[in-house]
N, C-alpha and C. Protein backbone atom coordinates (compact mmCIF):
# COMPACT_ATOMS: atom_id res chain seq x y z
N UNK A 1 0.84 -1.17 0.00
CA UNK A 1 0.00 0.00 0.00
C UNK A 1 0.89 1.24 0.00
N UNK A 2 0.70 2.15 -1.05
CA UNK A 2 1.69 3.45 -0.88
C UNK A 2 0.72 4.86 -0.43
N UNK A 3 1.05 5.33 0.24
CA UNK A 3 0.38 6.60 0.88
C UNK A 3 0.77 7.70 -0.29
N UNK A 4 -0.10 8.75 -0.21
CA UNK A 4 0.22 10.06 -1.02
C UNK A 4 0.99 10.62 -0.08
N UNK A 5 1.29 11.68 -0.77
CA UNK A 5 2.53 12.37 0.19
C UNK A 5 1.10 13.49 1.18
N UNK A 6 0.10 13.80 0.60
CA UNK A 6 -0.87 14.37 1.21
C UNK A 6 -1.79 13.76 2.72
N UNK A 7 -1.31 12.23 3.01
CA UNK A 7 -1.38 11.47 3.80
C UNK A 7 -0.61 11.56 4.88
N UNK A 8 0.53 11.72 4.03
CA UNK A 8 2.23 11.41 5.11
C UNK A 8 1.99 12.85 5.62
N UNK A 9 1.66 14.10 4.86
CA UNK A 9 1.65 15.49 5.74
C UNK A 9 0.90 15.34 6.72
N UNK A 10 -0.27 14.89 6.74
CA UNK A 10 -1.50 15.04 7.92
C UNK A 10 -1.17 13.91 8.60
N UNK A 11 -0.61 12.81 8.59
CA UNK A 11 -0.02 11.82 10.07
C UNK A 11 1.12 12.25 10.61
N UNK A 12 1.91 13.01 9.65
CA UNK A 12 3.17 13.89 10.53
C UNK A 12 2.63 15.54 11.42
N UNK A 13 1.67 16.00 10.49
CA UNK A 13 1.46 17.13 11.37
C UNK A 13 0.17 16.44 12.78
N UNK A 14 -0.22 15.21 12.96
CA UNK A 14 -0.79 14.80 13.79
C UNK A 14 0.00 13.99 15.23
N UNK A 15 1.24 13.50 14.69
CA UNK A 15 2.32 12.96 15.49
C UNK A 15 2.64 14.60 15.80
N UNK A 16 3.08 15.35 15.60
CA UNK A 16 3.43 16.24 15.68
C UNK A 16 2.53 17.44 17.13
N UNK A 17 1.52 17.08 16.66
CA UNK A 17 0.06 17.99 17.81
C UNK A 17 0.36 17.13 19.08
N UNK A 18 0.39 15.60 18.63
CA UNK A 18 0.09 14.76 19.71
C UNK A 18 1.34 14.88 20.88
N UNK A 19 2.84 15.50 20.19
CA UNK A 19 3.70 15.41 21.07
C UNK A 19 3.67 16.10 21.57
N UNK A 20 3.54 17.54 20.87
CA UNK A 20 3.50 18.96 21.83
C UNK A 20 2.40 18.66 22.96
N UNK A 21 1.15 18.10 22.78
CA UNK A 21 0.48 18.18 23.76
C UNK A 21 0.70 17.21 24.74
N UNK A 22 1.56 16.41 24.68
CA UNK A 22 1.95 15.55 25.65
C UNK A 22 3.00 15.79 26.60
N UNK A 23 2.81 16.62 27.24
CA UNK A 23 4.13 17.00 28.44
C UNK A 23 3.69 16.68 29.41
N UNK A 24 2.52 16.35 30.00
CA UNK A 24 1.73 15.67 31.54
C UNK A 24 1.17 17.01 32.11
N UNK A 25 1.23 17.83 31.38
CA UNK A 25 0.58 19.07 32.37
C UNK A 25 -0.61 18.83 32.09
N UNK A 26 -2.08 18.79 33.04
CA UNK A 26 -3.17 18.97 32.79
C UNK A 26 -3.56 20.20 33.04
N UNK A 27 -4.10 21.46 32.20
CA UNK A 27 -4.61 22.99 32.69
C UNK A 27 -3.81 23.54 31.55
N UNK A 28 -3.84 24.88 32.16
CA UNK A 28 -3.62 25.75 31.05
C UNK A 28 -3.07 26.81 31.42
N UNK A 29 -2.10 27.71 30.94
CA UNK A 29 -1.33 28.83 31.60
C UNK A 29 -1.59 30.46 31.21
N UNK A 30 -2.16 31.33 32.10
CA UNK A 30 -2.04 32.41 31.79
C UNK A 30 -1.21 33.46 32.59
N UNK A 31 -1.17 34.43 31.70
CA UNK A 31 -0.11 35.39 32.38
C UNK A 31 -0.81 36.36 33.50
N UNK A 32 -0.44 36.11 34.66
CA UNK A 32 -0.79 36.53 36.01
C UNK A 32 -0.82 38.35 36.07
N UNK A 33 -1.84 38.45 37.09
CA UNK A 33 -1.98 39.98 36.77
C UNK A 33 -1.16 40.67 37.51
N UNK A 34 -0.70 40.11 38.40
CA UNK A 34 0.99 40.82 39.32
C UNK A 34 2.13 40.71 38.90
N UNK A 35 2.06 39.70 37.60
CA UNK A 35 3.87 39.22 36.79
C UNK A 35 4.75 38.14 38.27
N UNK A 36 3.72 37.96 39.54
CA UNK A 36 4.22 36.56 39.84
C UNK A 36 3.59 35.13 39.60
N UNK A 37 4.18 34.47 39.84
CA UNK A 37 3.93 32.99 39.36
C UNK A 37 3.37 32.15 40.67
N UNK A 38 2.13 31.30 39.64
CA UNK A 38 1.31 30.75 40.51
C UNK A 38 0.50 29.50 39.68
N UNK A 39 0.73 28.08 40.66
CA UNK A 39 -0.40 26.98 40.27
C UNK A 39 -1.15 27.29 40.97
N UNK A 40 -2.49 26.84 40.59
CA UNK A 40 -3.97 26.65 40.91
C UNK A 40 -4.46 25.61 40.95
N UNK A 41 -4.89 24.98 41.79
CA UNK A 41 -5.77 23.24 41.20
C UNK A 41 -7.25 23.43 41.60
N UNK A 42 -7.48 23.47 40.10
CA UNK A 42 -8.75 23.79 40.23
C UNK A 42 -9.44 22.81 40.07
N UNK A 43 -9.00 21.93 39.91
CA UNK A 43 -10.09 20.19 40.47
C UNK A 43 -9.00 19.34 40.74
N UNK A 44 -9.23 18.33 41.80
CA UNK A 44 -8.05 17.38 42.13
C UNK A 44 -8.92 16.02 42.35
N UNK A 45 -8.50 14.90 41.87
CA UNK A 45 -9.41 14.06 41.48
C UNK A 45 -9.58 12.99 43.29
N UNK A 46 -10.35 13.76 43.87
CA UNK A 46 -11.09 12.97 45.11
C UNK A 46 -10.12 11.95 46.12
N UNK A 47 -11.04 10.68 45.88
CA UNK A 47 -10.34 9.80 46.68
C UNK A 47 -8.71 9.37 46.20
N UNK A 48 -8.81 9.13 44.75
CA UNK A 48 -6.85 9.07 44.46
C UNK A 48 -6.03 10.15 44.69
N UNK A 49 -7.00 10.83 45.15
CA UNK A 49 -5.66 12.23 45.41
C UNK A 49 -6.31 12.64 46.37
N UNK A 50 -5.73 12.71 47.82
CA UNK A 50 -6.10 13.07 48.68
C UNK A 50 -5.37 14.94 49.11
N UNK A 51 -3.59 14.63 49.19
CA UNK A 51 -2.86 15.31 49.21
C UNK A 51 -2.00 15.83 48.43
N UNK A 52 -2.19 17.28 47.60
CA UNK A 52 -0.92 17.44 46.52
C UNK A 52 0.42 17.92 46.78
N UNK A 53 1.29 17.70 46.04
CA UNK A 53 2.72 17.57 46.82
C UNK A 53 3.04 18.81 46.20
N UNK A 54 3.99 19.71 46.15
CA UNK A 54 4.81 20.95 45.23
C UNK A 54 5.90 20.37 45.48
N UNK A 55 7.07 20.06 44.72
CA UNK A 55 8.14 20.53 45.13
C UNK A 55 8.66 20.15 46.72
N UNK A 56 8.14 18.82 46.64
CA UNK A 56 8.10 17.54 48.07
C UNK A 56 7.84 17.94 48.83
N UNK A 57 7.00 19.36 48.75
CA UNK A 57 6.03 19.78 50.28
C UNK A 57 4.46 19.70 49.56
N UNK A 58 3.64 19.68 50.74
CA UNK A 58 2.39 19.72 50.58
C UNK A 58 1.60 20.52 50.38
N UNK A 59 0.93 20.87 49.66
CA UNK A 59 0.25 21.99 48.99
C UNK A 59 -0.62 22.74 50.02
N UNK A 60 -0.35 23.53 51.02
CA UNK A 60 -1.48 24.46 51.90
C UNK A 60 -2.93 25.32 51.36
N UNK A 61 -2.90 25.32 50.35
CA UNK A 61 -4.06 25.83 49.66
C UNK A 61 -5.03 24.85 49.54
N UNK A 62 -6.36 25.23 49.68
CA UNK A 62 -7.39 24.50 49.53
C UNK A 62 -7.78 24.40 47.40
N UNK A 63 -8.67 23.65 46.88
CA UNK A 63 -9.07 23.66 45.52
C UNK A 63 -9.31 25.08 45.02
N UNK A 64 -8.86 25.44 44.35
CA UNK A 64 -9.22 27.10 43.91
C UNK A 64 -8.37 28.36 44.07
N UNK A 65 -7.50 27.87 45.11
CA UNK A 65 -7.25 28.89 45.64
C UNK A 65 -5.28 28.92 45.01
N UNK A 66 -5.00 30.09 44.84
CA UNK A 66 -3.35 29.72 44.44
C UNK A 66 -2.98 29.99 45.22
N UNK A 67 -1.21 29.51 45.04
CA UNK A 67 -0.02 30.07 46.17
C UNK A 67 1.19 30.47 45.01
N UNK A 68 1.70 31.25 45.40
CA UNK A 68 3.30 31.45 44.85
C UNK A 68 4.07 30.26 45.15
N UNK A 69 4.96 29.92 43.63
CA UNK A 69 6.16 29.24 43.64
C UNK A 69 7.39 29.74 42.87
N UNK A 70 8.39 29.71 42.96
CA UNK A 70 9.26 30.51 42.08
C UNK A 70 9.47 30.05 40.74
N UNK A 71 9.78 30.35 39.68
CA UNK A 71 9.87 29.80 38.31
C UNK A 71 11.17 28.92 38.03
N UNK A 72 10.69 28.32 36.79
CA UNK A 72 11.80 27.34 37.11
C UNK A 72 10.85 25.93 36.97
N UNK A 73 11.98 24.83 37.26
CA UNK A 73 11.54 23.48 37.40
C UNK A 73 10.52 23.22 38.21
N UNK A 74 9.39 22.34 38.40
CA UNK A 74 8.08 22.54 39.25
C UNK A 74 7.63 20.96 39.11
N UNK A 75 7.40 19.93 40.61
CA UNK A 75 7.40 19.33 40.37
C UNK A 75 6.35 18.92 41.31
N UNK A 76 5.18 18.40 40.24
CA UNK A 76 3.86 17.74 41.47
C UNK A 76 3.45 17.11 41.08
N UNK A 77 3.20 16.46 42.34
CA UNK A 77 3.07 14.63 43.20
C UNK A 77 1.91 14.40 43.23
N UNK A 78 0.74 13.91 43.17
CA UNK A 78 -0.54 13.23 43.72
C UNK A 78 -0.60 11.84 44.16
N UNK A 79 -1.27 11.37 42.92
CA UNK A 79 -1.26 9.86 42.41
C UNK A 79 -0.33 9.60 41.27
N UNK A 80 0.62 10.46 40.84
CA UNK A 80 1.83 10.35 40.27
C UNK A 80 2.44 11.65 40.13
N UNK A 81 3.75 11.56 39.17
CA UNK A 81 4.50 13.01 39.57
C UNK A 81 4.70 13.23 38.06
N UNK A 82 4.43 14.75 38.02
CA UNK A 82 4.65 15.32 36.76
C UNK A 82 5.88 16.30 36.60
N UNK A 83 6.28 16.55 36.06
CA UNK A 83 7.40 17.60 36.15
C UNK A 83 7.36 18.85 35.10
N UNK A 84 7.49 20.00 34.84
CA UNK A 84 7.09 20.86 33.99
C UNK A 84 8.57 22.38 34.67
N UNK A 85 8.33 23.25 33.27
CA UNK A 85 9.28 24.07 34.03
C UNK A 85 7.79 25.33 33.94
N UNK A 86 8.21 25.98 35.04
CA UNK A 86 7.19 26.88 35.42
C UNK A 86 7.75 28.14 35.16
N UNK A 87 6.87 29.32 33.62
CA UNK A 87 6.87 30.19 33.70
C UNK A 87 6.79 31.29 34.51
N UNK A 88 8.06 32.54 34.64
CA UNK A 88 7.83 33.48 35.13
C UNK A 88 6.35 34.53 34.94
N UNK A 89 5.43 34.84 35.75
CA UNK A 89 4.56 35.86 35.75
C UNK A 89 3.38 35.14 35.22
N UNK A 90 3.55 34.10 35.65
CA UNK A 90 1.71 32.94 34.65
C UNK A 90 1.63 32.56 36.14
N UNK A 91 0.19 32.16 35.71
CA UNK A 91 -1.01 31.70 36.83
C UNK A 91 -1.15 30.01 35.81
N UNK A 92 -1.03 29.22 36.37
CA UNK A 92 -0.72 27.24 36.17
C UNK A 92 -2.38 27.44 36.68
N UNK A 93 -3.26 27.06 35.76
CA UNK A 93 -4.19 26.17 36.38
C UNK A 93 -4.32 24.49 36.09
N UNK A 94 -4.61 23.92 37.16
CA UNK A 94 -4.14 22.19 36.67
C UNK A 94 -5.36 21.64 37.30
N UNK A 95 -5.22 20.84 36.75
CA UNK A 95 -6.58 19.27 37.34
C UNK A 95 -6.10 18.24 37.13
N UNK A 96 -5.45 17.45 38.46
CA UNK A 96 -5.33 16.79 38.78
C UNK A 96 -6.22 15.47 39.72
């Protein structure tokens, strides 16, 4: 079976979507209205996640609510661990 080359573009630009969107971050990042940096978990999935970790401490914020972390590498724990580097002056919202 030979593919058109009009085939091979749209399974490469689809491998392509699928990687960028695959880094483990769940949420979405906007730029914060103070220019500091902040996750949010704005849903955390119940009984498998009881406690979220930052950066091998435990997250003091309740669902909704953010905290400051410094930018840079950012690494959180639930029911598994994701790792991401965290923009200066964005607000991280995640659901976990």
């Amino acid at each position: 079976m030979r593919l058109a080359s009009s085939q091979i573009a749209v399974a490469a630009a689809l491998l392509a979507l699928l990687g960028a969107c695959n880094d483990g971050l769940r949420g979405d990042q906007r730029p914060s209205s103070d220019c500091e940096t902040y996750p949010l978990f704005e849903k955390v999935d119940g009984p498998a996640c009881k406690t979220v970790y930052v950066n091998g401490r435990a997250w003091p914020y309740k669902v909704g609510v953010s905290g400051e972390v410094p930018p840079g590498q950012t690494v959180v724990k639930c029911w598994g661990e994701v790792r991401f580097n965290v923009k200066a002056g964005y607000t991280f919202r995640l659901n976990y």
